[in-house]
C-alpha atoms as a PDB file:
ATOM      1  CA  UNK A   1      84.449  94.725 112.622  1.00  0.00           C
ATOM      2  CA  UNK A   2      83.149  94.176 115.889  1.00  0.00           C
ATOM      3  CA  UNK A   3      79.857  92.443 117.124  1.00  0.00           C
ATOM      4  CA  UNK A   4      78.203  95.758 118.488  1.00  0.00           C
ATOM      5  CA  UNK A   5      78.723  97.829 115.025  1.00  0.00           C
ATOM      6  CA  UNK A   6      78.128  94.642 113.035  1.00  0.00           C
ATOM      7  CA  UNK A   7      74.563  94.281 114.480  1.00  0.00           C
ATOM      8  CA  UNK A   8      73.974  98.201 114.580  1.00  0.00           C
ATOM      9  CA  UNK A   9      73.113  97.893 118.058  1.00  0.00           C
ATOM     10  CA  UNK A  10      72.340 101.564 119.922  1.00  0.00           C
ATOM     11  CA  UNK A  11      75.817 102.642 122.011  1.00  0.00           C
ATOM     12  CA  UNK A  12      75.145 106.073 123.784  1.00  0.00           C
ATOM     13  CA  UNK A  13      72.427 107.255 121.430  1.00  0.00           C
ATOM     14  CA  UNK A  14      74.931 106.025 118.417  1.00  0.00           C
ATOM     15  CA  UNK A  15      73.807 103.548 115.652  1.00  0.00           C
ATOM     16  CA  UNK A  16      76.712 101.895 114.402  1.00  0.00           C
ATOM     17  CA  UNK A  17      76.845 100.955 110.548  1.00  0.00           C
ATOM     18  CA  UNK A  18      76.419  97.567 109.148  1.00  0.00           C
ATOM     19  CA  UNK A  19      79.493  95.915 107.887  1.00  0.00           C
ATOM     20  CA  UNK A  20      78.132  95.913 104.448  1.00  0.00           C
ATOM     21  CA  UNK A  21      77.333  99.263 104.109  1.00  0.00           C
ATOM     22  CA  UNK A  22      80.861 100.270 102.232  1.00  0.00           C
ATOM     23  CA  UNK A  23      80.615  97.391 100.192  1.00  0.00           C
ATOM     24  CA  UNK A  24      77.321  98.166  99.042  1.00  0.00           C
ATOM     25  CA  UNK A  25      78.333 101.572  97.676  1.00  0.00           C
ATOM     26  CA  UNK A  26      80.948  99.888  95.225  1.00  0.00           C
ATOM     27  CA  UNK A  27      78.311  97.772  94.323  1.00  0.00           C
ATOM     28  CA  UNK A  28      76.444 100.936  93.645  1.00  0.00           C
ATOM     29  CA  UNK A  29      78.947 102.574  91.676  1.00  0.00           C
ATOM     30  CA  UNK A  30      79.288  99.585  89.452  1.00  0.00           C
ATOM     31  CA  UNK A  31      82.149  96.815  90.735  1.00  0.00           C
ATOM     32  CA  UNK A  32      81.630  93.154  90.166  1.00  0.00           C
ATOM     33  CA  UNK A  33      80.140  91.795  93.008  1.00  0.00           C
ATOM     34  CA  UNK A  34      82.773  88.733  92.990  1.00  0.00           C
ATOM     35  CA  UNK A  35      85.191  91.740  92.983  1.00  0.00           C
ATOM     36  CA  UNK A  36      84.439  92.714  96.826  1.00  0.00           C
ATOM     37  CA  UNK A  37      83.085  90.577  99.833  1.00  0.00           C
ATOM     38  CA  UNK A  38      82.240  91.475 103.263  1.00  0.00           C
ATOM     39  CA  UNK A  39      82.498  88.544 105.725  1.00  0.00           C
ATOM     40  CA  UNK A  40      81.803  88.571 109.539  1.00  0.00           C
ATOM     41  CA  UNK A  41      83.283  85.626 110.626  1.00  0.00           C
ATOM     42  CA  UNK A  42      85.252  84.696 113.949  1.00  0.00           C
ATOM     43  CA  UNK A  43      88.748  83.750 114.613  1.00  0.00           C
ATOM     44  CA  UNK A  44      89.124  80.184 113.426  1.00  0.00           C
ATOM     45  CA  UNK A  45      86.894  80.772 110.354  1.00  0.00           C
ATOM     46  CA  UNK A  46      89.064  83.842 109.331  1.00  0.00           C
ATOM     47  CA  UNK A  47      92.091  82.119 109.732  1.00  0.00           C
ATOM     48  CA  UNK A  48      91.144  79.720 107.177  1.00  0.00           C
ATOM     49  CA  UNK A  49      90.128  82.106 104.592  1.00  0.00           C
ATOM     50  CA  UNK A  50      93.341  83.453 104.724  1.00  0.00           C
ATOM     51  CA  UNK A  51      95.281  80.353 104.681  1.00  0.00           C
ATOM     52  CA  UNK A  52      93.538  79.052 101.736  1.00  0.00           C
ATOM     53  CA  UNK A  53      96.295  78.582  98.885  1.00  0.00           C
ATOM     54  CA  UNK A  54      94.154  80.164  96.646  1.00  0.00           C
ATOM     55  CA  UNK A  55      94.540  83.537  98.348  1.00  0.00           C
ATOM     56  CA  UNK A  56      97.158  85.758  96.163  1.00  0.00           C
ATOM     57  CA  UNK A  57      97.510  89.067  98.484  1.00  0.00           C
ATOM     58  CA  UNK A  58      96.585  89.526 102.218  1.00  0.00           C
ATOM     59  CA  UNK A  59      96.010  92.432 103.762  1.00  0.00           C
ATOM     60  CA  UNK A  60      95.841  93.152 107.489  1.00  0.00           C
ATOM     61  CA  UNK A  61      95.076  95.991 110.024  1.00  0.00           C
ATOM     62  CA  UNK A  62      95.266  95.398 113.611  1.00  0.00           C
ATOM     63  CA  UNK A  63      97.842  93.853 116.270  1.00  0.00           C
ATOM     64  CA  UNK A  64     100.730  92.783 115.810  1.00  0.00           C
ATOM     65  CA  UNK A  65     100.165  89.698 117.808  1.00  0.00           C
ATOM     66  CA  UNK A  66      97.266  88.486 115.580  1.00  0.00           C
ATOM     67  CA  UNK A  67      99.238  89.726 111.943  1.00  0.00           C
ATOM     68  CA  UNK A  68     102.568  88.550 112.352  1.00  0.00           C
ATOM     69  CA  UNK A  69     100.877  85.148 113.498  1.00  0.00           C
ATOM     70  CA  UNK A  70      98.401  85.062 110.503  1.00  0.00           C
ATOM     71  CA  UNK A  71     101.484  85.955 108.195  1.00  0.00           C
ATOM     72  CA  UNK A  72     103.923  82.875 109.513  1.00  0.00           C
ATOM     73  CA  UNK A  73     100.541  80.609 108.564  1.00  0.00           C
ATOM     74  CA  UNK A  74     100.042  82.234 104.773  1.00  0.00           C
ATOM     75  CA  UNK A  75     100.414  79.426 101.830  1.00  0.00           C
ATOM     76  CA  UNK A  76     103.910  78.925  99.897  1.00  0.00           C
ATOM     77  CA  UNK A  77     104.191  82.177  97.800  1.00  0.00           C
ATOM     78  CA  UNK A  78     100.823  84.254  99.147  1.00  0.00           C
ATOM     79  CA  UNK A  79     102.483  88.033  99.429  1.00  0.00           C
ATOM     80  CA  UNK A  80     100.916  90.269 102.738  1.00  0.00           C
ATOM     81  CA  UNK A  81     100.934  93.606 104.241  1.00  0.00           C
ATOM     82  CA  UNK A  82     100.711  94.011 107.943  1.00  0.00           C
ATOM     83  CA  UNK A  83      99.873  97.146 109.766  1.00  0.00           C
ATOM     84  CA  UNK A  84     100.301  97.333 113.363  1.00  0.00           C
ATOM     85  CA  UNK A  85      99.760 100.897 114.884  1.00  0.00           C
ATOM     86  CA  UNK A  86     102.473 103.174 116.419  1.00  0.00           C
ATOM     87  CA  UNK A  87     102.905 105.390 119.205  1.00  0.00           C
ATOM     88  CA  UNK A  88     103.363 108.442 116.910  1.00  0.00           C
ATOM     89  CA  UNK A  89     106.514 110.628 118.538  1.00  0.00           C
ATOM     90  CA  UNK A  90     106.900 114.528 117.868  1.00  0.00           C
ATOM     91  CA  UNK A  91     110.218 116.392 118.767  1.00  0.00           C
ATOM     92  CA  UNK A  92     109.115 120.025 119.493  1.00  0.00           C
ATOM     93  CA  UNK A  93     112.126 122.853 119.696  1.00  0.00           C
ATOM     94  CA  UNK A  94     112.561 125.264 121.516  1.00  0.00           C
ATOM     95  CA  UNK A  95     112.061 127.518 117.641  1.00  0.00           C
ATOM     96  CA  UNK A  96     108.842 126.093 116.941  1.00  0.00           C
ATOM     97  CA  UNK A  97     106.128 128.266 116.148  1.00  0.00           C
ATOM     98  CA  UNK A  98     103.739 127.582 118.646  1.00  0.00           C
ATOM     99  CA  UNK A  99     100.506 129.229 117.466  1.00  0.00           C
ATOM    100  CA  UNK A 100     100.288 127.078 114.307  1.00  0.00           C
ATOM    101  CA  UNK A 101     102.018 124.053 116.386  1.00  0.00           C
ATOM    102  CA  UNK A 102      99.148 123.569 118.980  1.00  0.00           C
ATOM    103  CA  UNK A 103      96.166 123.213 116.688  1.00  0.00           C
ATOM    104  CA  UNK A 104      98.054 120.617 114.840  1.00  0.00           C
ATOM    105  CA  UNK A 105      99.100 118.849 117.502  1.00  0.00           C
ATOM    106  CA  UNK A 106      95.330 118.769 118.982  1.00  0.00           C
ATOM    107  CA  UNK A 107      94.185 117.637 115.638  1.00  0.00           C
ATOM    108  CA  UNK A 108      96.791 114.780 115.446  1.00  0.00           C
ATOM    109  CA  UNK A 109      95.980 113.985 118.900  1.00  0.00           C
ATOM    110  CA  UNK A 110      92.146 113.672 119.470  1.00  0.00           C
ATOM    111  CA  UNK A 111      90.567 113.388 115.857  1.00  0.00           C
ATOM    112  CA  UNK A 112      88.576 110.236 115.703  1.00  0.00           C
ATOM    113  CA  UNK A 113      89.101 109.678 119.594  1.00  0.00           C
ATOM    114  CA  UNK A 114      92.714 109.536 119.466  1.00  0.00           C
ATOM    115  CA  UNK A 115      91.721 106.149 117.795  1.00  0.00           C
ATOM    116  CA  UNK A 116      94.236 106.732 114.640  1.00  0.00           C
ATOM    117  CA  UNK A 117      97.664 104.188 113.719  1.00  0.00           C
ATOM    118  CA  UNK A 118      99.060 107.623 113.819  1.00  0.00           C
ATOM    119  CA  UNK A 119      97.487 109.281 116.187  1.00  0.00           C
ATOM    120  CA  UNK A 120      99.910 112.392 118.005  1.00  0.00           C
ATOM    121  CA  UNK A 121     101.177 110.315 121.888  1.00  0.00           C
ATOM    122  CA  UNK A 122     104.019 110.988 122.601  1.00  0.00           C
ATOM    123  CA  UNK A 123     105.232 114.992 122.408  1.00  0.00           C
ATOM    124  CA  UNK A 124     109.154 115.564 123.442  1.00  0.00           C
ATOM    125  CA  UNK A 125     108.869 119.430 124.517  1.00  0.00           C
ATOM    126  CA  UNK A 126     112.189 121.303 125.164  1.00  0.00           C
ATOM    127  CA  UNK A 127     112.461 121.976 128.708  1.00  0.00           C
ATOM    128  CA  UNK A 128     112.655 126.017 128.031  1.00  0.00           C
ATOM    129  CA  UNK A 129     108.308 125.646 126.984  1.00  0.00           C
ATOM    130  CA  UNK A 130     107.721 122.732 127.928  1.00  0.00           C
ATOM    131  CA  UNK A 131     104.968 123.754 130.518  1.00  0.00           C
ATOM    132  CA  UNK A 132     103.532 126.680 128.329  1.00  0.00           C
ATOM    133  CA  UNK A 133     103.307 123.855 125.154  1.00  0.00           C
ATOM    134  CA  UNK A 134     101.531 121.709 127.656  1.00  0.00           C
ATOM    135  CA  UNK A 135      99.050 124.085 129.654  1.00  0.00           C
ATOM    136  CA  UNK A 136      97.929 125.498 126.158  1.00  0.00           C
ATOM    137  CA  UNK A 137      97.432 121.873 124.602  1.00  0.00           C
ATOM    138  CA  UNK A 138      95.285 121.220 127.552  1.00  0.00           C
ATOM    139  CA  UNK A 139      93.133 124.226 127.280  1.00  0.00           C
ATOM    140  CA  UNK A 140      92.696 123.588 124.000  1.00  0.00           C
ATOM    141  CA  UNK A 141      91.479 119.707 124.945  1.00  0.00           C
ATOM    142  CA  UNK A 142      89.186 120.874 127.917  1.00  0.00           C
ATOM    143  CA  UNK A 143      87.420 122.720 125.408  1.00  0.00           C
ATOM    144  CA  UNK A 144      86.771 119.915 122.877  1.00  0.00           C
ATOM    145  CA  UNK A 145      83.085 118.611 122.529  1.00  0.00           C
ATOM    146  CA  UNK A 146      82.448 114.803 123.203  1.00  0.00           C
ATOM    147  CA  UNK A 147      79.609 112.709 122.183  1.00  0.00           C
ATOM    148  CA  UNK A 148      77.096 111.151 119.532  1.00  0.00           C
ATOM    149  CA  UNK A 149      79.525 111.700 116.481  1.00  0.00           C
ATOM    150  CA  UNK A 150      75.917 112.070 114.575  1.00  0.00           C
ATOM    151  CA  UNK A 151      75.617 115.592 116.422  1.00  0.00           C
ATOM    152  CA  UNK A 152      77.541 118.192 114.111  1.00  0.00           C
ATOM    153  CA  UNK A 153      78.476 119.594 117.139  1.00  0.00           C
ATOM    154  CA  UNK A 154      80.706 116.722 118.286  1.00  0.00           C
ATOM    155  CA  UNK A 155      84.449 117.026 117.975  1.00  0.00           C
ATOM    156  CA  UNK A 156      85.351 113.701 120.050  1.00  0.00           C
ATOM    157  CA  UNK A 157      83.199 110.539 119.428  1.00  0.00           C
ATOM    158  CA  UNK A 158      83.099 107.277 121.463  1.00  0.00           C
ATOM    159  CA  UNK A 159      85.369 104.692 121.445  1.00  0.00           C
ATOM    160  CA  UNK A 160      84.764 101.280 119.542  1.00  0.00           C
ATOM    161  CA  UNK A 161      83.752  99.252 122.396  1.00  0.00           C
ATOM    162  CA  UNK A 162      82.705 100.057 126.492  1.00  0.00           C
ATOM    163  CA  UNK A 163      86.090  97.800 127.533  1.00  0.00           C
ATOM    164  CA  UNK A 164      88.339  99.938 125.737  1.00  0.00           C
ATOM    165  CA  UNK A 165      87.484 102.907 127.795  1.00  0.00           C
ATOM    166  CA  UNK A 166      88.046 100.581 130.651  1.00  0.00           C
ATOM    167  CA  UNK A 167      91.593 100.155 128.919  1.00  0.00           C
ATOM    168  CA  UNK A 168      92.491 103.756 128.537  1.00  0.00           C
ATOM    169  CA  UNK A 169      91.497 104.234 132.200  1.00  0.00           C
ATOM    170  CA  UNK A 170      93.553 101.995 133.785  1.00  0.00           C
ATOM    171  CA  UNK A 171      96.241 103.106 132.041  1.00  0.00           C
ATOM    172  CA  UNK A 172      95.624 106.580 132.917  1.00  0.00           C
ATOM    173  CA  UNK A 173      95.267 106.010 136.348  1.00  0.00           C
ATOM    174  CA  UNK A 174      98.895 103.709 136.186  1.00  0.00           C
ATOM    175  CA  UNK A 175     100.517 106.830 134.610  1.00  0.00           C
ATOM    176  CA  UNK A 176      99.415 109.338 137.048  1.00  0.00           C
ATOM    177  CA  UNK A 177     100.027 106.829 140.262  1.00  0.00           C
ATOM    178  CA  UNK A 178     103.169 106.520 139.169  1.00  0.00           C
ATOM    179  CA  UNK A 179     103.849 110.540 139.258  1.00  0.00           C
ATOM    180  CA  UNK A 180     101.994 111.762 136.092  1.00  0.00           C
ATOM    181  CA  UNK A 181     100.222 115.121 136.321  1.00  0.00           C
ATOM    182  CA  UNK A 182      97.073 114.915 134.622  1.00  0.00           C
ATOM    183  CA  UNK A 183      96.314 118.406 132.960  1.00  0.00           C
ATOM    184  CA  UNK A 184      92.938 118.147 131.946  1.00  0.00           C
ATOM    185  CA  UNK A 185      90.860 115.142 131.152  1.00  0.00           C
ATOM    186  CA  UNK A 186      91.691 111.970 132.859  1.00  0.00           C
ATOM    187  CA  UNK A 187      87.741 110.540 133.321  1.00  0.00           C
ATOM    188  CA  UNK A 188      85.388 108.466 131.575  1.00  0.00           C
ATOM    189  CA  UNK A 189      82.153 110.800 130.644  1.00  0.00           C
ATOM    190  CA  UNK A 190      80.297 107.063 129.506  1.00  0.00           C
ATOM    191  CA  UNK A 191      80.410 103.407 128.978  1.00  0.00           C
ATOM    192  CA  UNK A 192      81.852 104.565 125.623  1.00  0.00           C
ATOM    193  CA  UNK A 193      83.449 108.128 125.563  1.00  0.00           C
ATOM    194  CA  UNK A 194      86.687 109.475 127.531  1.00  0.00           C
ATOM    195  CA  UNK A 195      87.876 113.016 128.108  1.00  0.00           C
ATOM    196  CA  UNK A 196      90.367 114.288 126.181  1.00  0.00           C
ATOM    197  CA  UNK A 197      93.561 114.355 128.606  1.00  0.00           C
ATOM    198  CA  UNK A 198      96.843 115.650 128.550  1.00  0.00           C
ATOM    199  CA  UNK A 199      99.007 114.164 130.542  1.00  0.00           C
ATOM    200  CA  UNK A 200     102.635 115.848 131.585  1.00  0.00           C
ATOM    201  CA  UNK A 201     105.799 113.673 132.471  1.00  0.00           C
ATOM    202  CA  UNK A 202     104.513 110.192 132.624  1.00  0.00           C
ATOM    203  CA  UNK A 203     107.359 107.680 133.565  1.00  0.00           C
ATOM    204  CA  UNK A 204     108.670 105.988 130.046  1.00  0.00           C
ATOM    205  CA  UNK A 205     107.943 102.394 132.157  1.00  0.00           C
ATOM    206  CA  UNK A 206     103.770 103.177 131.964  1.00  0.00           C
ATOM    207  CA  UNK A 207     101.629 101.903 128.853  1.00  0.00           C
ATOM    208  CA  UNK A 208     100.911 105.044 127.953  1.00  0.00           C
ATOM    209  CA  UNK A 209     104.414 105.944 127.383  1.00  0.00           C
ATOM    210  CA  UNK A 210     105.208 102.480 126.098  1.00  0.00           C
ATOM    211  CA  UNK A 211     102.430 100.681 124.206  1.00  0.00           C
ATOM    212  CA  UNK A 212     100.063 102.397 121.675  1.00  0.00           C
ATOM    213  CA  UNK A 213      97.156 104.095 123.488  1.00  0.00           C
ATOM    214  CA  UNK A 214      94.723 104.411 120.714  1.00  0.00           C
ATOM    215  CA  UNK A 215      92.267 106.894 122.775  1.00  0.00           C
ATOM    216  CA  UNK A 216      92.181 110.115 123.136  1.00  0.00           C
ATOM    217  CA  UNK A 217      95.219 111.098 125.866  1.00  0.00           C
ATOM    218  CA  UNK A 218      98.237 112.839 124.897  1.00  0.00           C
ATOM    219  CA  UNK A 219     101.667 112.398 126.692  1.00  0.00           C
ATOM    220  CA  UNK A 220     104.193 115.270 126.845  1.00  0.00           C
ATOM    221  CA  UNK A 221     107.503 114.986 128.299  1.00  0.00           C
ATOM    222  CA  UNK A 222     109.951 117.652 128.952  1.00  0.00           C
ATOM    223  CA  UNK A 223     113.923 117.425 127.523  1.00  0.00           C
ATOM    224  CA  UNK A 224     116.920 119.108 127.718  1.00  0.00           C
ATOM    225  CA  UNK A 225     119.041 117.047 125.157  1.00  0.00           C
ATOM    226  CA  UNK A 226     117.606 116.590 122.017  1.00  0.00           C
ATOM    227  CA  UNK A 227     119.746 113.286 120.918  1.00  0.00           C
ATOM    228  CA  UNK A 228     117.905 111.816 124.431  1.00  0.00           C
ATOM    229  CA  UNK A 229     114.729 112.623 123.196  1.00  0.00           C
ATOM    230  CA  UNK A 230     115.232 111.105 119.947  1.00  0.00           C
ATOM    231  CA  UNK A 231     116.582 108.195 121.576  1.00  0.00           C
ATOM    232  CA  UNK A 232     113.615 107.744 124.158  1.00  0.00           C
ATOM    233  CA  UNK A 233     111.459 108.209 121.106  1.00  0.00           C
ATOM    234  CA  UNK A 234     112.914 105.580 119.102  1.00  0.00           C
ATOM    235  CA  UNK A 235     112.922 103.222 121.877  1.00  0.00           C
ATOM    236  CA  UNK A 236     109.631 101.126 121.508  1.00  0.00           C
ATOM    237  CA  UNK A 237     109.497  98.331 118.938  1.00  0.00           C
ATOM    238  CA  UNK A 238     106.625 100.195 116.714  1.00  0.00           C
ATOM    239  CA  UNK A 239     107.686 102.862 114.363  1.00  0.00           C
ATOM    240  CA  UNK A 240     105.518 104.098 111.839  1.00  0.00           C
ATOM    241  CA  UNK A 241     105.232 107.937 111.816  1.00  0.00           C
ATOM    242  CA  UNK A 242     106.611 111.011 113.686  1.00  0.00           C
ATOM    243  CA  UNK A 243     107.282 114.769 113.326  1.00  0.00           C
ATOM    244  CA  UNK A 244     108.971 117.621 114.221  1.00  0.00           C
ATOM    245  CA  UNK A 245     108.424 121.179 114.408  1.00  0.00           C
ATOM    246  CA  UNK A 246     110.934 123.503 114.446  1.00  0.00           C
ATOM    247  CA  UNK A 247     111.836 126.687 112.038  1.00  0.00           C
ATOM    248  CA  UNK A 248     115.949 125.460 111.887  1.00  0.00           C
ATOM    249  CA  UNK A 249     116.348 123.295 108.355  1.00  0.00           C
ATOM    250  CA  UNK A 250     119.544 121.582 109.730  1.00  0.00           C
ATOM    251  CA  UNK A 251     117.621 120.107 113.016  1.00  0.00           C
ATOM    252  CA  UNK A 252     114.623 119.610 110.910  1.00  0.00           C
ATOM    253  CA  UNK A 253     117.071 117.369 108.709  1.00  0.00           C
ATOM    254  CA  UNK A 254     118.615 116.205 112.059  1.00  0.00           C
ATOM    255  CA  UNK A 255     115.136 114.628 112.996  1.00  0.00           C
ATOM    256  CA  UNK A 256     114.190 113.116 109.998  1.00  0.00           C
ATOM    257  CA  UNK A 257     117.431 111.137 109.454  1.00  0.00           C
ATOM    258  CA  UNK A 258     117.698 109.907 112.917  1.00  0.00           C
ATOM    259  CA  UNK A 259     113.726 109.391 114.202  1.00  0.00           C
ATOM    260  CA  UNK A 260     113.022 105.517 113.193  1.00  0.00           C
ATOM    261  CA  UNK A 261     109.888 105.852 111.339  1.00  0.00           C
ATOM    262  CA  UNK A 262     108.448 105.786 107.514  1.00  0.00           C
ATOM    263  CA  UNK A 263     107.908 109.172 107.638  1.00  0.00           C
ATOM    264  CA  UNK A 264     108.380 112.205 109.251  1.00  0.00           C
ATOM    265  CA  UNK A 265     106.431 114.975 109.157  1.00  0.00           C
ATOM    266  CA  UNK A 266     108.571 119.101 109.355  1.00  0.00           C
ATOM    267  CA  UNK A 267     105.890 121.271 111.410  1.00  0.00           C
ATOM    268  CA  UNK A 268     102.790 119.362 110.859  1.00  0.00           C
ATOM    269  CA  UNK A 269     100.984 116.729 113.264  1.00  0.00           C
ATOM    270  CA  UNK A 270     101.983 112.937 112.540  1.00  0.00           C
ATOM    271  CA  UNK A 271      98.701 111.782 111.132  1.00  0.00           C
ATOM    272  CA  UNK A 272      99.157 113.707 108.445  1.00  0.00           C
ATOM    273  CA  UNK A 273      98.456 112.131 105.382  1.00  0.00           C
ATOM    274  CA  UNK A 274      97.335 112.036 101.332  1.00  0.00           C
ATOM    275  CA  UNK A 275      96.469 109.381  99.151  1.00  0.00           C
ATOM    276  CA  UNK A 276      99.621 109.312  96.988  1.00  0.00           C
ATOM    277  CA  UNK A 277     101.828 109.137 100.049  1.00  0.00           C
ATOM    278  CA  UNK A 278     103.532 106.223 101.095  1.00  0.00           C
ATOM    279  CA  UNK A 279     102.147 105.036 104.326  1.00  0.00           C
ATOM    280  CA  UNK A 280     102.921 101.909 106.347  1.00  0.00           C
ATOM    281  CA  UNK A 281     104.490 101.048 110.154  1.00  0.00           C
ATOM    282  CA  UNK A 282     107.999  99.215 109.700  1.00  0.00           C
ATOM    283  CA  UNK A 283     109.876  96.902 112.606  1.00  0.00           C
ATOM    284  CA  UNK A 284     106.991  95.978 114.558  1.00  0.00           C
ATOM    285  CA  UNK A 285     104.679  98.159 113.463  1.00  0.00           C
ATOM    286  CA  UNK A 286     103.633  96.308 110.264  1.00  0.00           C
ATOM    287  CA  UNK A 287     105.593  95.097 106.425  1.00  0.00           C
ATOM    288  CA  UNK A 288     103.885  96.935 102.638  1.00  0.00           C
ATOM    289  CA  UNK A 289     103.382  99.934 102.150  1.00  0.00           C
ATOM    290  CA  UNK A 290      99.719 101.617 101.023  1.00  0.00           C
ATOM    291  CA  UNK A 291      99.056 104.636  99.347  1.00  0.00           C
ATOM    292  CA  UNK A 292      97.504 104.332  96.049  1.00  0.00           C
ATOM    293  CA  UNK A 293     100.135 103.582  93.615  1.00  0.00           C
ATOM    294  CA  UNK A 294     102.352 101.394  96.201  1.00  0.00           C
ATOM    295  CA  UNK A 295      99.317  99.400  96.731  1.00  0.00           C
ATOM    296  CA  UNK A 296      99.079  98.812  93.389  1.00  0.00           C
ATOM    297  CA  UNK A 297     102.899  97.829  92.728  1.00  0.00           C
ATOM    298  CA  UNK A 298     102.539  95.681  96.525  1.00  0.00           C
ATOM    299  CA  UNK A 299      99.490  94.057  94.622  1.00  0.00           C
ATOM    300  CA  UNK A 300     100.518  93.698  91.122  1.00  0.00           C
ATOM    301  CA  UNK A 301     102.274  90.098  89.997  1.00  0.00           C
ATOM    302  CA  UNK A 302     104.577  91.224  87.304  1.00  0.00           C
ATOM    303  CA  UNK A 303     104.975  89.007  84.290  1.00  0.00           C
ATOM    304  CA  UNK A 304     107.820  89.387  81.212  1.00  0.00           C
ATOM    305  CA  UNK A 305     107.003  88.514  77.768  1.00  0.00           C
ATOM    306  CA  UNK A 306     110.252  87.665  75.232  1.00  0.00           C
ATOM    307  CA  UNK A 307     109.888  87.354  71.752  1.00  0.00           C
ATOM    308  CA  UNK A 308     112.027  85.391  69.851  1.00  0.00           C
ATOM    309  CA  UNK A 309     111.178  86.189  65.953  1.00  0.00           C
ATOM    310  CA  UNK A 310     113.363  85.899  62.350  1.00  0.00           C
ATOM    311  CA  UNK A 311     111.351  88.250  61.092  1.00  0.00           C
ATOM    312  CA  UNK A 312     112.390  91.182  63.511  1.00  0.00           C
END
């Protein structure tokens, strides 16, 4: 939780919840208050509540500088689950049905500002429609509604904090000075909201082809060899979902035994997701797996009970 949502200070016309707001509903609905606790604490003080040796199960969402640090400081025997973010890859073919493709791909790119673990990045596009995949994504992003997420009208919302659309810019603006062409989008609108962008053939040596963007721009790159893309796509050191669309079952296979990630969605965006799913990152991207019943097997201590008896 940050300091400007924490507060509920004003940002663009936006009143940010209180932490406690979630935790309040539970209360609501009838759970022990020493069940559930919301603390706002900094750095230090966090650390120690999670090093305490009377914590059982830690749970962690954010980077992987921070979790895998917090994780080599847990007590003797405290169990964790990290999740780090991705840079969600999709492998379209030349096949793919494109009409269905597109709004799915928007979706998985821009919904909650692009600001998703899963969030559509990074779309492989086979050379032969590459540039039709790309204009029509772009059309489709130009015409996407940004602003006070408490307007029904708004598709996009802000980001969490002013200096993360100072992120997202410079980034943008390294990707297209180092030959990207910017299809739509590529601007701030306010201290807190970004155009949707599409961005075609960004170098794989920029951050937005490299590190997880977590905004709202979408990188597609044009291939010839499928095994390439695949191979460009598994590259990075966070994996933690991906998809493919194409109407062939053997490439379809193809893709999901050879893309490094959890899972691996067959024509549908990669931020697709229900509750009984298993969902986590692996390799850098995070340890555990959630989804209601794996959380509950990651969380449960097991414990065997042996009789011994004459009477049996």
């Amino acid at each position: 939780m940050n300091d400007e949502s924490a507060s509920g200070e004003i940002v663009d016309d936006f009143v940010a919840p209180k932490c406690g707001g979630f935790v309040e509903i539970l209360y609501q609905a009838g759970l022990p208050k020493d069940w559930c606790q919301a603390i706002v604490c900094q750095n230090e003080a966090a650390e120690q509540l999670v090093v305490d040796s009377r914590v059982n199960y830690f749970s962690f969402i954010g980077s992987a500088k921070v979790g895998w640090y917090l994780r080599s400081k847990l007590s003797a025997g405290t169990r964790c689950a990290l999740e780090h973010g991705g840079s969600a890859p999709v492998i379209v073919e030349p096949d793919a049905d494109i009409e269905e493709m597109l709004p799915a791909l928007a979706k998985g790119g821009f919904y909650h500002a692009g600001q998703v673990c899963v969030s559509v990045q990074r779309v492989f596009v086979h050379q032969s429609i590459c540039e039709d995949v790309a204009n029509r994504l772009a059309q489709i992003a130009k015409k996407l509604v940004v602003g006070n997420p408490m307007d029904e009208k708004t598709e996009i919302g802000p980001l969490i904090l002013p200096r993360e659309v100072d992120r997202v810019e410079e980034w943008v603006h390294e990707a297209l000075a180092a030959g990207a062409i910017v299809l739509t989008g590529g601007k701030r609108i306010s201290d807190t909201c970004y155009e949707p962008t599409v961005l075609l053939n960004p170098p794989t040596n920029v951050r937005v082809s490299n590190q997880e963007i977590f905004g709202p721009v979408v990188c597609v790159y044009a291939y010839s060899d499928r095994s390439e893309a695949i191979k460009i796509a598994n590259s990075l050191d966070v994996h933690f979902q991906a998809a493919v669309f194409t109407k062939n079952i053997d490439i379809a296979l193809e893709c999901v035994k050879k893309l490094n990630a959890t899972a691996v969605m067959v024509n549908d965006h990669t931020a697709f997701r229900v509750d009984w799913m298993p969902f986590g990152g692996r390799d850098s991207s995070g340890i555990g797996m959630g989804g209601i019943q794996y959380s509950m097997h990651e969380m449960t201590r097991e414990k065997l009970m042996v009789f011994k008896s004459k009477v049996i």
